[in-house]
Protein backbone atom coordinates (compact mmCIF):
# COMPACT_ATOMS: atom_id res chain seq x y z
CA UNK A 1 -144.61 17.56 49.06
CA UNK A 2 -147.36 16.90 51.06
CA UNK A 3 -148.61 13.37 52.08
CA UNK A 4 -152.09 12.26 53.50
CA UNK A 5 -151.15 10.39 57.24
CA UNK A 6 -152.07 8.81 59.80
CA UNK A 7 -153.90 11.37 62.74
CA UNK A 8 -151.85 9.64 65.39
CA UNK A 9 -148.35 10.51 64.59
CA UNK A 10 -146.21 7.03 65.87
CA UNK A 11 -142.97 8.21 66.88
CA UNK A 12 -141.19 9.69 69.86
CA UNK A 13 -140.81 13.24 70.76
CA UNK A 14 -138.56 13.54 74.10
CA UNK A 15 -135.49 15.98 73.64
CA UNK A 16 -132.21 14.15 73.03
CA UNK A 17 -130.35 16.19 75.19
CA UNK A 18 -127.06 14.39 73.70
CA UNK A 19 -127.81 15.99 70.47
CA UNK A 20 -129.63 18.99 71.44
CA UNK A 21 -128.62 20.42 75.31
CA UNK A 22 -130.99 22.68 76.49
CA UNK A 23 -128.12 25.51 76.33
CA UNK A 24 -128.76 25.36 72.83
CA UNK A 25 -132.37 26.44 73.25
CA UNK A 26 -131.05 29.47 75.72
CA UNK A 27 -128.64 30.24 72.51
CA UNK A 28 -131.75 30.22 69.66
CA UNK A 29 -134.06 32.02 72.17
CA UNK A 30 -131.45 34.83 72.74
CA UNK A 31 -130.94 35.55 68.91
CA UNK A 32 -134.79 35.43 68.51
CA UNK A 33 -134.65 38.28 71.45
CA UNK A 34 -131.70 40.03 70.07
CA UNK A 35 -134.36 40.02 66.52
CA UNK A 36 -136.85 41.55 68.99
CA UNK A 37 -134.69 43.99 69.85
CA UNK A 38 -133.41 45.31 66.32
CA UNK A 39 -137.19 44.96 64.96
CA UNK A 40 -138.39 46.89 68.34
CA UNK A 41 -140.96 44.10 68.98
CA UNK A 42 -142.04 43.74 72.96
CA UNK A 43 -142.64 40.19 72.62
CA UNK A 44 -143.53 37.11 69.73
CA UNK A 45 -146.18 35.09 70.14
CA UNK A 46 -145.35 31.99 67.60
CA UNK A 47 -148.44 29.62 67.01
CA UNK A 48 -147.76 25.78 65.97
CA UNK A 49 -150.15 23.00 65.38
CA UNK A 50 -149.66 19.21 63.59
CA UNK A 51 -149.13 20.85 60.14
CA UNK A 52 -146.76 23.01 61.11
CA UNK A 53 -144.72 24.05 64.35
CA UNK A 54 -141.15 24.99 63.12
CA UNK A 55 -140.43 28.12 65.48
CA UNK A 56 -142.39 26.56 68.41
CA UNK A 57 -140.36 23.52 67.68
CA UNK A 58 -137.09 25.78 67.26
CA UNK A 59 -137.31 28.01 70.81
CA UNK A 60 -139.28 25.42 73.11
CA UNK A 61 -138.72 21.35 71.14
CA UNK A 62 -142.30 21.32 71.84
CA UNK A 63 -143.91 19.57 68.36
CA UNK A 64 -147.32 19.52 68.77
CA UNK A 65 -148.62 16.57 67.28
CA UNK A 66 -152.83 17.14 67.66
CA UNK A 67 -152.66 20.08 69.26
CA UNK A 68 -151.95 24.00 69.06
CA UNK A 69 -149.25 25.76 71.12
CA UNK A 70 -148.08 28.92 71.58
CA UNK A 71 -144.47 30.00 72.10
CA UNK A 72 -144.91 33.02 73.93
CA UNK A 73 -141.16 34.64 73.88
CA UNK A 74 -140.58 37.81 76.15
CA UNK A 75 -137.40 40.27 75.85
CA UNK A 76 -135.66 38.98 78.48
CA UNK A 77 -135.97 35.19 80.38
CA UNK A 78 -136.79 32.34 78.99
CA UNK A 79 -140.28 31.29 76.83
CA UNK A 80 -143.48 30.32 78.07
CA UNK A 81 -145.28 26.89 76.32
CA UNK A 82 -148.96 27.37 76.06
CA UNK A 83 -150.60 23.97 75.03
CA UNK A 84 -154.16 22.50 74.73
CA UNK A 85 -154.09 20.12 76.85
CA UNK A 86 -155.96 19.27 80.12
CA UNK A 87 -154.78 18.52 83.83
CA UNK A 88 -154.64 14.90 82.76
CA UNK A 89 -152.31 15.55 79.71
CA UNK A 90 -150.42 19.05 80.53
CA UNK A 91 -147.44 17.04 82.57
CA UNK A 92 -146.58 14.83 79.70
CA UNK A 93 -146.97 17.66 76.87
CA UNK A 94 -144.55 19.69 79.50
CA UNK A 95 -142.42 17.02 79.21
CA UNK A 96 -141.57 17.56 75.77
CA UNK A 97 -140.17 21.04 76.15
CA UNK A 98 -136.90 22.22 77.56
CA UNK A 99 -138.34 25.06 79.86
CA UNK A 100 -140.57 24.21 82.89
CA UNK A 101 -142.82 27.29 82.06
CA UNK A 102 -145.34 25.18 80.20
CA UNK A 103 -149.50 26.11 80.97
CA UNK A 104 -153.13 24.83 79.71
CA UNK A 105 -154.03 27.68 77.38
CA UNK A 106 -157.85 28.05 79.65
CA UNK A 107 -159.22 31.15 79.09
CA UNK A 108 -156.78 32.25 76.40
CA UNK A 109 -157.19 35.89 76.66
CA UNK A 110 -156.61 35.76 80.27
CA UNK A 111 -153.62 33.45 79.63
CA UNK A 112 -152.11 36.19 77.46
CA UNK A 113 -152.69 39.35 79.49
CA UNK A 114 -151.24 37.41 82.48
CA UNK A 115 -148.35 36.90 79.91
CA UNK A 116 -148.03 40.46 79.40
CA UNK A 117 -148.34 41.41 82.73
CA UNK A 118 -145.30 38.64 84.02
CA UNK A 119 -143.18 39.60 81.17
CA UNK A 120 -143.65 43.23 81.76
CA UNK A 121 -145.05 44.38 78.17
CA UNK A 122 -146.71 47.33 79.08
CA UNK A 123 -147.20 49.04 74.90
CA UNK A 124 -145.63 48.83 71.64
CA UNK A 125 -145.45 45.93 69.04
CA UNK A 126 -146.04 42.09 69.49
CA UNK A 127 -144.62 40.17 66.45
CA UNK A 128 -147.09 37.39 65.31
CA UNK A 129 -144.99 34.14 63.97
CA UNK A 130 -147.60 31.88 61.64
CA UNK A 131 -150.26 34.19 62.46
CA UNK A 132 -151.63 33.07 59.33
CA UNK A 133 -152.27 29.75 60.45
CA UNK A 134 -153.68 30.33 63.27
CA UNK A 135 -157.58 28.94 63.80
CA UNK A 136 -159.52 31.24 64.08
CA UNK A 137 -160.65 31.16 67.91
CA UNK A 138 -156.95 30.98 68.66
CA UNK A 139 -156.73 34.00 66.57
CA UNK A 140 -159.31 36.29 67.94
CA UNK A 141 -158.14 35.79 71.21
CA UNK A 142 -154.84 36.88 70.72
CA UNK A 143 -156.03 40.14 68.47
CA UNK A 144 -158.35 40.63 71.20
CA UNK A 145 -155.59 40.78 74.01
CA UNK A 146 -153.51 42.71 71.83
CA UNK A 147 -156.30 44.97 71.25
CA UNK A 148 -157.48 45.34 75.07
CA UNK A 149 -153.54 45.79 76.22
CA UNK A 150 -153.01 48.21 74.16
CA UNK A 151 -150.84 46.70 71.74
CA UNK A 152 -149.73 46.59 68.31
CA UNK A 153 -149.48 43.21 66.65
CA UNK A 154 -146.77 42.67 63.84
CA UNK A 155 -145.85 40.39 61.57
CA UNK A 156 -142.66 38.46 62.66
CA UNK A 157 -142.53 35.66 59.71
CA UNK A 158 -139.70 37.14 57.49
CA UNK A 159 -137.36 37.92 60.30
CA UNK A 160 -137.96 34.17 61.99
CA UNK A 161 -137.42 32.57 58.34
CA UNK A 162 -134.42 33.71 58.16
CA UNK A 163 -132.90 33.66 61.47
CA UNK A 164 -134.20 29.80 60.86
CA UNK A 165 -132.64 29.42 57.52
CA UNK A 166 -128.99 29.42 58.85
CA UNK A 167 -128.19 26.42 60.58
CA UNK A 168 -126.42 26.02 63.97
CA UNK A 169 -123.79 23.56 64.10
CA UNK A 170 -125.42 21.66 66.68
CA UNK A 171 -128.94 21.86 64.84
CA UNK A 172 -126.60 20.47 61.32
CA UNK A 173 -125.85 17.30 63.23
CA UNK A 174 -129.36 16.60 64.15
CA UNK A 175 -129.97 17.08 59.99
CA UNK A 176 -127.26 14.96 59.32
CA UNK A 177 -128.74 11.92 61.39
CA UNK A 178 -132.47 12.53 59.74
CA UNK A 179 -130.55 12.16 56.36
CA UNK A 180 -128.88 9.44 57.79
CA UNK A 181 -132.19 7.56 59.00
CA UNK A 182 -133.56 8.62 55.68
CA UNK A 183 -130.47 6.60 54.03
CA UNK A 184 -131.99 3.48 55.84
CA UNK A 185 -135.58 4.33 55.11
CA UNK A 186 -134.69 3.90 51.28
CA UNK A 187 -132.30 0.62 51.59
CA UNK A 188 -135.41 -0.76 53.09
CA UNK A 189 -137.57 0.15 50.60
CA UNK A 190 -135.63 -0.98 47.85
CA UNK A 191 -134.30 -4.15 49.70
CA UNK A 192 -138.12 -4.81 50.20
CA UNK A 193 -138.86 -3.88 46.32
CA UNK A 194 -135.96 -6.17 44.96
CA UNK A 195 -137.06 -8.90 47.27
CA UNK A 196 -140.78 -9.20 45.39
CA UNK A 197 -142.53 -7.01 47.84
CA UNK A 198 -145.88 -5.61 47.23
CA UNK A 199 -145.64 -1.90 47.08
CA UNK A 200 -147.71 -1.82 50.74
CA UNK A 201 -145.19 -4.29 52.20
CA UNK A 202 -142.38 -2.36 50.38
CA UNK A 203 -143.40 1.33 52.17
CA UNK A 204 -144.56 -0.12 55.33
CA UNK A 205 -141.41 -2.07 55.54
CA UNK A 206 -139.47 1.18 55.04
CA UNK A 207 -141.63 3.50 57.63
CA UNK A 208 -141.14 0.63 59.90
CA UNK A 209 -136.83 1.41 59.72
CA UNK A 210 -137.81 4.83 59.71
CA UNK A 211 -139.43 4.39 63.14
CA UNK A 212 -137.31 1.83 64.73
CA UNK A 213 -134.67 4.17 63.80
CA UNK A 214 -136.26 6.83 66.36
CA UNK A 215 -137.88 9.38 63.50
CA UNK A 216 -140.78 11.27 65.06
CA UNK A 217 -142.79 11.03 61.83
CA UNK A 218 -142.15 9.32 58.35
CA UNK A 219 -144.17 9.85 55.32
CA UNK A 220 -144.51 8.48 51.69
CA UNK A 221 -146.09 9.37 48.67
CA UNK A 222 -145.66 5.78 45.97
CA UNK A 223 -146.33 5.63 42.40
CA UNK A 224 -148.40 1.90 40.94
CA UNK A 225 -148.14 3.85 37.10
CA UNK A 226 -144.46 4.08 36.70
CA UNK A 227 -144.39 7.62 38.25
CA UNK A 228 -146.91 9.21 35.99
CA UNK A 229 -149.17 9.60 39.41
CA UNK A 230 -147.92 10.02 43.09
CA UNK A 231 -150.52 8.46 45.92
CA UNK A 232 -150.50 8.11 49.49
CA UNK A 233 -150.78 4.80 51.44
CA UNK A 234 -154.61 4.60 52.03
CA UNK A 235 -155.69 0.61 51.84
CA UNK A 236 -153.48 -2.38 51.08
CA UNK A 237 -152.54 -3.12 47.59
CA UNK A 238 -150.92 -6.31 46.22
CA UNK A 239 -149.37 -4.80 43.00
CA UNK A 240 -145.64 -5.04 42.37
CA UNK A 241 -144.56 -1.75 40.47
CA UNK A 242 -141.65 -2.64 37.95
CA UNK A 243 -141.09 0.70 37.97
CA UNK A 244 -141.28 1.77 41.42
CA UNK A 245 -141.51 6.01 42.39
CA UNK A 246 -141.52 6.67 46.05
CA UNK A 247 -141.43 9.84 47.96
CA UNK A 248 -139.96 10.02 51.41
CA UNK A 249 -140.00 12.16 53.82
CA UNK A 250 -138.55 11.27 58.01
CA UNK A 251 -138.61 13.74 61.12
CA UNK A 252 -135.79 13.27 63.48
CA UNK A 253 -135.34 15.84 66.87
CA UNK A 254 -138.06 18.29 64.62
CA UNK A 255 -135.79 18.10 61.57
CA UNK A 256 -136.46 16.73 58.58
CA UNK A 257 -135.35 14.80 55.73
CA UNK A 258 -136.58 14.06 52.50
CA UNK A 259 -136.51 12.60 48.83
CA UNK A 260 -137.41 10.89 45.72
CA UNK A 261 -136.36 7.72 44.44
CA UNK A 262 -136.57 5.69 41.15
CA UNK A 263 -136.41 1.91 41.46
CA UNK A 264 -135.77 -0.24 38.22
CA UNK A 265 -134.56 -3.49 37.18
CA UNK A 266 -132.74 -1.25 34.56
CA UNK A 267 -131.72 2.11 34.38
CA UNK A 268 -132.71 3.50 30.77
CA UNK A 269 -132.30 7.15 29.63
CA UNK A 270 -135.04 9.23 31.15
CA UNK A 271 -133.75 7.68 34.88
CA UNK A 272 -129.57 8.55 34.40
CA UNK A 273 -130.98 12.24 32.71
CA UNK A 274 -132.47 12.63 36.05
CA UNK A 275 -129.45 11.55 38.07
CA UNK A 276 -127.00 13.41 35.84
CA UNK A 277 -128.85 16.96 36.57
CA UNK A 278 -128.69 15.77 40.21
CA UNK A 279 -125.46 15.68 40.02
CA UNK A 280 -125.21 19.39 37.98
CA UNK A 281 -127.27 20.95 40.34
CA UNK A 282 -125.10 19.90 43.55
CA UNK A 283 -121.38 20.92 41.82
CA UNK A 284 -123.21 24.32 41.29
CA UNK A 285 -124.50 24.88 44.29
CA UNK A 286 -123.21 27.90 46.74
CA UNK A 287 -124.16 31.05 48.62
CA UNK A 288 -126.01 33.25 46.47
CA UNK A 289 -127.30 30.26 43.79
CA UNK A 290 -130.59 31.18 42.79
CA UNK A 291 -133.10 29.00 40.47
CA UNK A 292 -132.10 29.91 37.34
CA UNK A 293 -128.67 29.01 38.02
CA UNK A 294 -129.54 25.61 38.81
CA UNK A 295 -132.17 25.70 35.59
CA UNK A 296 -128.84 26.31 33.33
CA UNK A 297 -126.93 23.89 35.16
CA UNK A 298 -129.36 21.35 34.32
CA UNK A 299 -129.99 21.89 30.81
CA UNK A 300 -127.63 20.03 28.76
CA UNK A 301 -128.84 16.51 30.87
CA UNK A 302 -132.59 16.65 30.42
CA UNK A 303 -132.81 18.25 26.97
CA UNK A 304 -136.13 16.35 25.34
CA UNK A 305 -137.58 15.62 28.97
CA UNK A 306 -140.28 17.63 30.46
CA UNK A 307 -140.17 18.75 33.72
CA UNK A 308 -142.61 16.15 35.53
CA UNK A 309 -145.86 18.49 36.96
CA UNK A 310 -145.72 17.29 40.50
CA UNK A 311 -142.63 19.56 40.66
CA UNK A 312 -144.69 22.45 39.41
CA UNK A 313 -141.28 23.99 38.82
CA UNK A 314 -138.98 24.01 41.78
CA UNK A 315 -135.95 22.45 41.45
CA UNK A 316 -134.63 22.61 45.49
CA UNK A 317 -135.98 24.41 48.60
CA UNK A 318 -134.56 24.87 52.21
CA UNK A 319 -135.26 22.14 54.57
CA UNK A 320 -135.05 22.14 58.71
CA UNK A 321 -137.80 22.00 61.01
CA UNK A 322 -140.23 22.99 57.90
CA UNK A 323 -140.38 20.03 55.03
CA UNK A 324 -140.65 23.07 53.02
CA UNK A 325 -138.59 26.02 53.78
CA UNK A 326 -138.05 29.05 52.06
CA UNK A 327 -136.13 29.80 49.69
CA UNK A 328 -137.82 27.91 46.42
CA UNK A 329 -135.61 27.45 43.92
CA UNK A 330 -137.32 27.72 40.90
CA UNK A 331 -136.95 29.44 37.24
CA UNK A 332 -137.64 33.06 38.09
CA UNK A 333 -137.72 32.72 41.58
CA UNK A 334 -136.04 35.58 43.78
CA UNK A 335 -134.48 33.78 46.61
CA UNK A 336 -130.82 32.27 47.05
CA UNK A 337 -129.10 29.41 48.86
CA UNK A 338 -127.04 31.16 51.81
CA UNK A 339 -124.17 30.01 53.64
CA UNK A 340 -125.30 27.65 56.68
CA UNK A 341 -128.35 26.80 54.79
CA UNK A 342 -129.80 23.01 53.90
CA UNK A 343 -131.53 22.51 50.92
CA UNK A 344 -133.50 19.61 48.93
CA UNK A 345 -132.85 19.49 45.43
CA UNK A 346 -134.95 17.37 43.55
CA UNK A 347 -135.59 16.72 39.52
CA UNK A 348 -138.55 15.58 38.14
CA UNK A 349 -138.75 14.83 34.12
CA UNK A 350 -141.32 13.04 31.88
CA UNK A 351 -141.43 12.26 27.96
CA UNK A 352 -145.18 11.24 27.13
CA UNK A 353 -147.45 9.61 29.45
CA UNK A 354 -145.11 6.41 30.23
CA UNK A 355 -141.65 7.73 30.60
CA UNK A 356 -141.21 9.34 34.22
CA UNK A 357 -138.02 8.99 37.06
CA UNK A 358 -137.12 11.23 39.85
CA UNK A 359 -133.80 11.98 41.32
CA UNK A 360 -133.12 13.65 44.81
CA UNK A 361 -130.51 14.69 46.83
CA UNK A 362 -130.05 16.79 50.48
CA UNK A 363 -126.87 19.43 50.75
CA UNK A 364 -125.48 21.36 53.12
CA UNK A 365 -123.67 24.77 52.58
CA UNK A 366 -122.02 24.87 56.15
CA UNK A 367 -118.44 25.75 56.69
CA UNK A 368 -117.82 26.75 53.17
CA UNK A 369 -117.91 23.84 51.76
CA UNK A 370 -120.76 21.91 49.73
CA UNK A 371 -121.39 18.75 51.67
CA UNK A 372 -123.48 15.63 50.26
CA UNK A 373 -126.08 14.48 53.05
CA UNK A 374 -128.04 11.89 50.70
CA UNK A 375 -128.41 11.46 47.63
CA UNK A 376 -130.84 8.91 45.62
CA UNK A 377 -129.06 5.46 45.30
């Protein structure tokens, strides 16, 4: 989902070194090399900005929160950070990586052809990571030094995804606690929502545990028309939904977490069809599960109900250092869950205009074994 915030993102981005050590990084930055290797790429040059940074985020724990970076990864040794920052910002934004090799991008075609020249890539293939969303200065200027090297660019995104998709024990703990903080997000919120709260005091209350709960970002999406509409938090609003449809969504160490959840004085049928496919979708789940799988698993609970159009069809997705990763798990859809992998599996159903609920849950394939992370309340 995505949510209209804040620009200044609130929370804290220093490395936990208790939950990530920087040997980790050496680990993830070797297997992106050993990728290199089997691809026959020189180098990667991975661009991140706010929107999204996951293999920056991934090989450096640099998040760039209004700013672009570039991971600049080399065969051998470890990456260099280039950030747009100045001389009065560069020693705090270097603070937030686990490397020391972090530089002001400057002149950025010089940057990278010094790049080349220190990491000794004389000819062959450069694989581009999010080349695609790369601005367009940022992206001349690395064609350009491609070009004037000598060199080939390629595109790196489906080898990354994947070697991102399968989760390292040490990066499944740090997705544990983000479900775990987003576990406290939503007892706020409906603590808040039982107590009489406005639906502003009820989400700010709940991005305030987020946040004091040491999530780098939280975001919501609340419904005021019993979830027929989703809407972000732009001015203050005194009504009290009976019905009350929030989205949530918490970054913890770069990882995220997120969910739906349906808040009633009284459960009635369209709300326990949603949690009963919930439930259908997680006992199926396993390497190799693909969308229609979990579209047959579903069936039999939300028979009459129409899937709810925010979903526009997906029924889970992976989930890391991307809200959305691939695979999406939809009717039709190619891709699979894989061993190692987290996913978000969410249902959506409506019956007319006034009838809507949403049910959510986070998994975790690791260890071969199906394990709950959160699930709705």
């Amino acid at each position: 989902m995505r949510t209209m915030q804040p620009v200044t993102v609130f929370g804290s981005y220093m490395l936990d070194e208790e939950q990530i050590p920087p040997d980790e990084f050496e680990l993830r930055v070797t297997a992106a090399q050993d990728l290199m290797k089997h691809n026959g790429w020189s180098g990667l040059i991975a661009y991140g900005d706010a929107e999204d940074n996951a293999f920056v985020t991934y090989s450096t724990n640099y998040s760039p929160r209004n700013r672009t970076a570039l991971a600049l990864i080399g065969q051998t040794g470890v990456p260099r950070l280039i950030c747009w920052a100045g001389l009065r910002d560069i020693k705090r934004e270097a603070a937030l990586a686990w490397m020391e090799d972090v530089r002001m991008a400057g002149n950025l075609g010089e940057t990278l052809r010094t790049w080349f020249k220190d990491a000794g890539i004389e000819t062959g293939t450069v694989g581009l990571v999010d080349e695609g969303a790369m601005k367009p200065q940022v992206h001349d200027a690395v064609i350009g030094a491609l070009t004037a090297g000598g060199l080939v660019a390629g595109n790196a995104d489906a080898a990354i995804v994947d070697l991102m998709h399968r989760k390292r024990p040490r990066e499944l703990v740090v997705v544990r606690r983000a479900a775990e903080i987003l576990g406290k997000t939503v007892d706020t919120l409906a603590e808040s929502w039982r107590s009489g709260a406005s639906v502003t005091d009820a989400v700010l209350a709940a991005e305030g545990t987020a946040f004091a709960n040491a999530a780098q970002d939280a975001r919501t999406l609340f419904s005021i028309d019993g979830g027929r509409t989703l809407r972000p938090f732009d001015r203050p609003l005194e009504e009290r939904a009976e019905r009350f449809v929030v989205y949530a969504a918490v970054r913890y160490q770069g990882y995220w977490a997120e969910g739906f959840v349906t808040l009633s004085q009284r459960r009635n049928a369209i709300q326990k069809a949603a949690t009963e496919a919930i439930e259908r979708m997680i006992a199926v789940a396993r390497p190799g599960t693909v969308g229609d799988d979990l579209a047959r698993a579903i069936a039999p609970a939300v028979e009459g109900f129409a899937p709810h159009a925010a979903l526009t069809g997906s029924l889970a997705h992976g989930i890391g250092l991307s809200l959305h990763e691939a695979p999406n798990l939809a009717p039709g859809d190619p891709g699979s869950m894989v061993a190692e992998g987290t996913y978000s599996l969410t249902v959506g159903l409506s019956r007319g205009t006034l009838q809507h609920a949403f049910a959510s849950a986070m998994i975790s394939l690791a260890g071969g074994k199906t394990e709950v992370l959160w699930r709705a309340p």
